[in-house]
Protein backbone atom coordinates (compact mmCIF):
# COMPACT_ATOMS: atom_id res chain seq x y z
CA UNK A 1 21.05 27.83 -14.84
CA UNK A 2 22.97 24.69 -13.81
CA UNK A 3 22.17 21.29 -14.98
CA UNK A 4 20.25 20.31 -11.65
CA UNK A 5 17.86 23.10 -12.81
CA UNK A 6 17.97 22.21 -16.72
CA UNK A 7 17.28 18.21 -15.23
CA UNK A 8 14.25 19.28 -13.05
CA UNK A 9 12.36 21.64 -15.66
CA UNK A 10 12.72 18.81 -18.52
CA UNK A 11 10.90 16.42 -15.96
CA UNK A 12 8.61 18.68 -14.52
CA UNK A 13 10.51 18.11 -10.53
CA UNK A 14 9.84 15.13 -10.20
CA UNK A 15 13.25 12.86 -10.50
CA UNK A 16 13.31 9.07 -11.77
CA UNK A 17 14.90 8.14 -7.74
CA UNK A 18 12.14 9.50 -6.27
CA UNK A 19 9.75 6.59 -7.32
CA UNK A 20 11.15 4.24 -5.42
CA UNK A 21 9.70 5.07 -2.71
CA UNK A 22 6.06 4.42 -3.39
CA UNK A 23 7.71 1.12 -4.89
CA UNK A 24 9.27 0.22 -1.87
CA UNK A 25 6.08 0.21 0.12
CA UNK A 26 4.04 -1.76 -2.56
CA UNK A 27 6.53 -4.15 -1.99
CA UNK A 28 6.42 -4.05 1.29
CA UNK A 29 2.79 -5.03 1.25
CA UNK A 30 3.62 -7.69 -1.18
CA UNK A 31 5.98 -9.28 0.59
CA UNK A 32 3.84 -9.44 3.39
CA UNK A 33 0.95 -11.22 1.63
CA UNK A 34 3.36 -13.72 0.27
CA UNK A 35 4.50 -14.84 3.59
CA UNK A 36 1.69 -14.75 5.03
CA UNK A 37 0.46 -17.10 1.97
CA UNK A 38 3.09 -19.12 2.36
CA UNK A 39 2.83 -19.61 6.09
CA UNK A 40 -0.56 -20.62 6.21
CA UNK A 41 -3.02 -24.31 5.13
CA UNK A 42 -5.17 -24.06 3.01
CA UNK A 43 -7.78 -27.13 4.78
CA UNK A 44 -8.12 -29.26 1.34
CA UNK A 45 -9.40 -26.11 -0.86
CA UNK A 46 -7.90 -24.83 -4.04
CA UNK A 47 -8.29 -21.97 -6.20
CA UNK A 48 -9.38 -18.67 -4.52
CA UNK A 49 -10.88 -19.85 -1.76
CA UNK A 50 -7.71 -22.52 -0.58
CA UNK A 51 -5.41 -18.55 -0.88
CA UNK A 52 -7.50 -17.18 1.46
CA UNK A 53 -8.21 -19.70 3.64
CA UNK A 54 -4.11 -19.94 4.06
CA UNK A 55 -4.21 -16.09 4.86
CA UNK A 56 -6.69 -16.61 7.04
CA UNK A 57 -4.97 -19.10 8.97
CA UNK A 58 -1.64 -17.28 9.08
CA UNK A 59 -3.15 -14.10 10.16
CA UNK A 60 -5.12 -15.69 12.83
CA UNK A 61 -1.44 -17.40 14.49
CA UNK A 62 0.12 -14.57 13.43
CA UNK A 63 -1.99 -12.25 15.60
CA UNK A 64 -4.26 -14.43 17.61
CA UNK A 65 -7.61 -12.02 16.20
CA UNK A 66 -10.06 -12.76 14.03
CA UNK A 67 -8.68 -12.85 10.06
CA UNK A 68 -10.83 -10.50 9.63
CA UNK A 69 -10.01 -8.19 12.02
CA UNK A 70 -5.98 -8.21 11.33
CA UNK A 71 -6.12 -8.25 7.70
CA UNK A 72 -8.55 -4.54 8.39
CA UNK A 73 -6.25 -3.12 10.62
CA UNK A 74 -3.02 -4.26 9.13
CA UNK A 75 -3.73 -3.33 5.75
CA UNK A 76 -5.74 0.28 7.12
CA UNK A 77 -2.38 1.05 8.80
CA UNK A 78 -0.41 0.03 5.71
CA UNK A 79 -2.71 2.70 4.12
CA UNK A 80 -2.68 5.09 6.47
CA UNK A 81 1.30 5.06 6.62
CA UNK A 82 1.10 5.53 2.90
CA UNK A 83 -1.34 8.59 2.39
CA UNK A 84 0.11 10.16 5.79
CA UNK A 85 3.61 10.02 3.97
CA UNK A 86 2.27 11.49 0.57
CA UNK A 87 0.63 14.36 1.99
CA UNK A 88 3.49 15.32 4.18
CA UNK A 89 5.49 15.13 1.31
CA UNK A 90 3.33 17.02 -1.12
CA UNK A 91 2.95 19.87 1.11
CA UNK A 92 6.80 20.01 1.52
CA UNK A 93 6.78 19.46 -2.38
CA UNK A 94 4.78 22.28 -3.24
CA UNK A 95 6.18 24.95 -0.73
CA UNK A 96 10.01 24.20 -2.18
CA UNK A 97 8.41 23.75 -5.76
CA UNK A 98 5.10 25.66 -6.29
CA UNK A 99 2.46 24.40 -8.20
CA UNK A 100 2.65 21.02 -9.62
CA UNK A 101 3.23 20.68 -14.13
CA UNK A 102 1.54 17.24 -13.99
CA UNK A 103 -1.16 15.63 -11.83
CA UNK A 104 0.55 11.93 -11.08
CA UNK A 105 3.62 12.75 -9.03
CA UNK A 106 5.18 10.42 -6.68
CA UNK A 107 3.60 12.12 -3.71
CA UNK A 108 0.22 12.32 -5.52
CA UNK A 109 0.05 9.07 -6.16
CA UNK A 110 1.27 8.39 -2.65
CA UNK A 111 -1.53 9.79 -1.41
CA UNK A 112 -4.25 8.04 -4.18
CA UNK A 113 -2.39 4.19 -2.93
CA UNK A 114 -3.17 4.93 0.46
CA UNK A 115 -6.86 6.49 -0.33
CA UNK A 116 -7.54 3.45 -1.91
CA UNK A 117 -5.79 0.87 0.37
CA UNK A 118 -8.12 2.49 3.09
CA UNK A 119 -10.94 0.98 0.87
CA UNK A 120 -9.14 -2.03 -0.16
CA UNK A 121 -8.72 -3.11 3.85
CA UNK A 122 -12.72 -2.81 4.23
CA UNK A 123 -13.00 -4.85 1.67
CA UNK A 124 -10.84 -7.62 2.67
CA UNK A 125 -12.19 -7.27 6.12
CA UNK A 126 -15.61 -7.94 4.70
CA UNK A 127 -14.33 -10.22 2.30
CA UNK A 128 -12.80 -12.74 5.16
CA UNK A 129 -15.76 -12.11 7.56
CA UNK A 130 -18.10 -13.73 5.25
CA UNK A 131 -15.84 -16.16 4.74
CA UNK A 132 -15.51 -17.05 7.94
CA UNK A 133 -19.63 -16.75 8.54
């Protein structure tokens, strides 16, 4: 048994490197919210409603649609990328690996980010059309 072998069965396959890439894209997504804070006015309010407001704002140059409607389908598609890249790489995972030792590996939790980003992105669409009235 070499020590590639002896590495993977002591961590159950799953390798420290390979968590960088579900931290990549959660950066991704934060760096996009922070310039898209950044970029936008608030209109005089502070707190809560001034950071959305500015989101609001920079979304609706950004795109030229509703805030609503760019912050749904740009964070859905953020999602989407993310579980579509999990499962592709959990199938791939468990044909070159078998079954999985532990439930939370990088491409199951891949897959759980995007699940719930899908539900995040209706909520901030419903969250910025009632702010907007």
């Amino acid at each position: 048994m070499t020590i590639r072998h002896l590495a993977a069965a002591a961590m159950g396959h799953v390798q420290p490197w390979e968590w960088s890439f579900l931290a990549a894209l959660v950066a991704l997504l934060a760096g996009a919210v922070a310039w898209l804070l950044a970029g936008g006015h608030a209109g005089g309010r502070r707190g809560i409603a001034g950071l959305v407001e500015r989101g609001a704002d920079s979304l609706r140059r950004v795109t030229g649609l509703p805030a609503w409607c760019a912050a749904g389908i740009g964070l859905g598609l953020w999602a989407l990328l993310v579980a579509g890249l999990g499962f592709y790489w959990d199938v791939a995972w468990h044909l070159d690996l078998g079954r999985d030792r532990e439930l939370f590996t990088p491409p199951h939790l891949l897959i759980l980010v995007g699940l719930a980003g899908i539900g995040i992105a209706a909520l901030a669409a419903i969250a910025l059309a009632s702010h907007e009235r």
